[in-house]
C-alpha atoms as a PDB file:
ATOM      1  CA  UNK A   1     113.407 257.583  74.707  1.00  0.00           C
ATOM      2  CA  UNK A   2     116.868 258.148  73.161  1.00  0.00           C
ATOM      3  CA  UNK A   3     118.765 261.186  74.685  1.00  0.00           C
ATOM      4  CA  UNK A   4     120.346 262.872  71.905  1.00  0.00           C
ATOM      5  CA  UNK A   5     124.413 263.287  72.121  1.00  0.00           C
ATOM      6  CA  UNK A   6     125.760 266.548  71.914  1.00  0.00           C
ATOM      7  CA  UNK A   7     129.125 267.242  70.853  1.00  0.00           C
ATOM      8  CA  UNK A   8     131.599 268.445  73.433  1.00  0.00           C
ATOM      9  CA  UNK A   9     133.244 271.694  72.566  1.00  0.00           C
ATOM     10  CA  UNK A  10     137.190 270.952  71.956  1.00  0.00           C
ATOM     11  CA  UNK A  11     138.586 272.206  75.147  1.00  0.00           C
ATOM     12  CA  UNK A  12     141.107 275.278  74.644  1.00  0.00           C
ATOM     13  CA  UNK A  13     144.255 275.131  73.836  1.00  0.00           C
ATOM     14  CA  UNK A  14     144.296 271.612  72.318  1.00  0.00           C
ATOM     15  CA  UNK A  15     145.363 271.001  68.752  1.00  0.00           C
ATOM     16  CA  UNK A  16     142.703 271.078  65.869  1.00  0.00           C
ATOM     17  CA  UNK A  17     141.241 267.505  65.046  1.00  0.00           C
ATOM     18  CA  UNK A  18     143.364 265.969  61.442  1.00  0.00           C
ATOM     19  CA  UNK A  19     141.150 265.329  58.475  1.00  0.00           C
ATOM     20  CA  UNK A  20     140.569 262.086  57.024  1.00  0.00           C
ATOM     21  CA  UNK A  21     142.619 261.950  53.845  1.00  0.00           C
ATOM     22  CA  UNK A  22     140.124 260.246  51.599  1.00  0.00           C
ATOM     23  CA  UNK A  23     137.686 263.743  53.002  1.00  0.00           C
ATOM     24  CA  UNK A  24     138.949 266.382  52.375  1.00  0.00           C
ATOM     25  CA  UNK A  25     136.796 268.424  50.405  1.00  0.00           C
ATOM     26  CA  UNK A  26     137.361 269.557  46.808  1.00  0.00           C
ATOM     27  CA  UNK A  27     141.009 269.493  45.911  1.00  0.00           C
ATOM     28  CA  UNK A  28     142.164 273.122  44.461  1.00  0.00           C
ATOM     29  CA  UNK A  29     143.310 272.831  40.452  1.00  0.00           C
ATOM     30  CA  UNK A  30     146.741 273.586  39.572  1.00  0.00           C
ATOM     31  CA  UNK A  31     147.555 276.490  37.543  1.00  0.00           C
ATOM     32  CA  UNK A  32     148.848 276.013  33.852  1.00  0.00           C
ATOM     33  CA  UNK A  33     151.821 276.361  32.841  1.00  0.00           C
ATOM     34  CA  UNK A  34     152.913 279.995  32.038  1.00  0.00           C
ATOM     35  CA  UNK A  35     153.688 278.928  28.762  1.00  0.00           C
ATOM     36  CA  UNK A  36     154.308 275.987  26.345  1.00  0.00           C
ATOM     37  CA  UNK A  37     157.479 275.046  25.394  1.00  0.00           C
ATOM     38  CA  UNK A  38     156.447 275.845  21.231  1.00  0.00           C
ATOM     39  CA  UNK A  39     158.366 279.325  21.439  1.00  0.00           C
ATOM     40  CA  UNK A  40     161.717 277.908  22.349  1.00  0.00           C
ATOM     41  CA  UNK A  41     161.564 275.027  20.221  1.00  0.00           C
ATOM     42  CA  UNK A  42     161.107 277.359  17.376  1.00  0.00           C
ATOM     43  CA  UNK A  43     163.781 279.193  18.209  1.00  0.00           C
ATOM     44  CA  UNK A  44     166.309 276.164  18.536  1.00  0.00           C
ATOM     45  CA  UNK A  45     165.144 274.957  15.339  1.00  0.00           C
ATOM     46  CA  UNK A  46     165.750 278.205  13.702  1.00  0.00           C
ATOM     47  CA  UNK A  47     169.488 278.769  15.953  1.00  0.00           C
ATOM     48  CA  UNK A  48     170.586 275.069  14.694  1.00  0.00           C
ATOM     49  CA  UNK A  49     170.237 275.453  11.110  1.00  0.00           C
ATOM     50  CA  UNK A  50     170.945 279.072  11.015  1.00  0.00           C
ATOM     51  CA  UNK A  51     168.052 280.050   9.444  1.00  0.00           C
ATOM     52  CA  UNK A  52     168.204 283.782   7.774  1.00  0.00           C
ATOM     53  CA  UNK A  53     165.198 285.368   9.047  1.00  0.00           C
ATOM     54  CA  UNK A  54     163.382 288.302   8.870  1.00  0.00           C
ATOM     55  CA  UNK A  55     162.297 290.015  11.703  1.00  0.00           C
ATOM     56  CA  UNK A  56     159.606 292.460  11.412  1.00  0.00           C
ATOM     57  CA  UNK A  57     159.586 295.850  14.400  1.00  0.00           C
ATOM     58  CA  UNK A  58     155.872 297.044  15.449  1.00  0.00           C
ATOM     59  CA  UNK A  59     157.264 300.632  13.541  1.00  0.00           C
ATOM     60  CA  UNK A  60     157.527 298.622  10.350  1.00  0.00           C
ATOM     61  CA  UNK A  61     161.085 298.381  10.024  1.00  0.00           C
ATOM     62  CA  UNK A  62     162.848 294.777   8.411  1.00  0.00           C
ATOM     63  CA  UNK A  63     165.805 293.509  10.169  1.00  0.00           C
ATOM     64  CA  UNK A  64     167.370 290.527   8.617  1.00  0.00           C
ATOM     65  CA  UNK A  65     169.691 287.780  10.599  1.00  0.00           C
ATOM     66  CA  UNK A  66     169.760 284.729  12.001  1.00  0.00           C
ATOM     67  CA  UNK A  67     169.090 284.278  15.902  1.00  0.00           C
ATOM     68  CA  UNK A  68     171.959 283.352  18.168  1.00  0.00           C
ATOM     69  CA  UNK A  69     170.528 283.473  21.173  1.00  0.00           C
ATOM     70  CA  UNK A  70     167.291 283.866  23.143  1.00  0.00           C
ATOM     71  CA  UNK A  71     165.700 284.691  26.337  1.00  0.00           C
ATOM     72  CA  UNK A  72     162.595 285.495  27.864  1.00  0.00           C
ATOM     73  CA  UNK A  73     162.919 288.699  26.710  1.00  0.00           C
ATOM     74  CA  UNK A  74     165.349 289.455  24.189  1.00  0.00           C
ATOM     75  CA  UNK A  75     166.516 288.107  21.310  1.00  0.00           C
ATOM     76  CA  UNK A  76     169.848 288.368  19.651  1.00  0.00           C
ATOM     77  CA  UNK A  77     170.179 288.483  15.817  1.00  0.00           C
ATOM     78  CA  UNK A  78     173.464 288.208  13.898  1.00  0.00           C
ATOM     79  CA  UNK A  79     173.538 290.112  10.482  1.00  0.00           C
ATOM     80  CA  UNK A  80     176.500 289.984   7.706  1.00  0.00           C
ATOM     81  CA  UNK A  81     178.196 293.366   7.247  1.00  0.00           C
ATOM     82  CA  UNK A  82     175.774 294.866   9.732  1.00  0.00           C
ATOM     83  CA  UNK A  83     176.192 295.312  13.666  1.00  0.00           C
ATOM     84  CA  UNK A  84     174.525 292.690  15.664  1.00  0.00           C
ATOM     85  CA  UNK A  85     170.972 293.605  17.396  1.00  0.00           C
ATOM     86  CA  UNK A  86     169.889 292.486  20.913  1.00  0.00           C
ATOM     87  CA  UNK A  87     166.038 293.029  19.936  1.00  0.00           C
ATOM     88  CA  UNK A  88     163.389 293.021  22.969  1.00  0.00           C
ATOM     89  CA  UNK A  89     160.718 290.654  22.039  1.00  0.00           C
ATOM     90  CA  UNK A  90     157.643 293.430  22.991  1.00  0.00           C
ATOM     91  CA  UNK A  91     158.738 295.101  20.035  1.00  0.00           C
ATOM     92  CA  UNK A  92     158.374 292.387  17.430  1.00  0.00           C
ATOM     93  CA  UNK A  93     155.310 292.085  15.676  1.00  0.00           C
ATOM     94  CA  UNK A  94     156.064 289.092  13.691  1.00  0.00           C
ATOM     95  CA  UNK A  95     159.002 287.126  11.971  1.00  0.00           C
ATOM     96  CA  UNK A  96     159.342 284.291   8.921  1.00  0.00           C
ATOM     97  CA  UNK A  97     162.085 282.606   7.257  1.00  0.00           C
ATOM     98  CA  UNK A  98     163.391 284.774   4.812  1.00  0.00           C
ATOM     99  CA  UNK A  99     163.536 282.090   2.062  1.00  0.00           C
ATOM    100  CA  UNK A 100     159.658 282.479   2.600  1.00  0.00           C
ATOM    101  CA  UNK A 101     160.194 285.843   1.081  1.00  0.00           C
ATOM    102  CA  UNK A 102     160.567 284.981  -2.766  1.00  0.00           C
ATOM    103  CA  UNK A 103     157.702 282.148  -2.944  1.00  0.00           C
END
């Protein structure tokens, strides 16, 4: 008969066995990426041509301008014979080209 071989304890203090590369269990999925780059192309689109646009506030209110600059927050629109609004994007509920405006 065939003794069965037990396996020896690791003695203590000695450094944890390395795992096999091609084993090591189920690999962990990467997150996504916090968002897609569609928002700031938009936005360069719009800053290169200087699009007049029309930015609507979640209170209703119209602002008109073109966008000069953008962050993750904010967004910066230039208006003619108006002062200049640094507008934080929370309180946008949408925005269109205002030559959309008279089809």
């Amino acid at each position: 008969m065939r003794e069965k071989s037990a396996r020896q304890p690791a003695p203590s203090g000695s450094a944890p066995r390395e795992r096999n590369q091609t084993n090591q269990g189920p690999r962990r999925r990467v997150a996504p990426p916090d968002g897609t780059a569609a928002e700031a192309f938009y936005y360069l689109k719009q800053m290169n041509n200087e699009t007049d646009m029309v930015v609507v506030l979640d209170n209703g209110e119209q602002l008109r301008g073109n966008i000069e600059w953008y962050d993750r927050s904010c967004l910066k629109v230039n208006r003619e014979g108006e002062p200049n609004l640094l507008i934080f994007k929370h309180s946008i509920k949408y925005m269109y080209k205002a030559e959309e405006e008279s089809e």
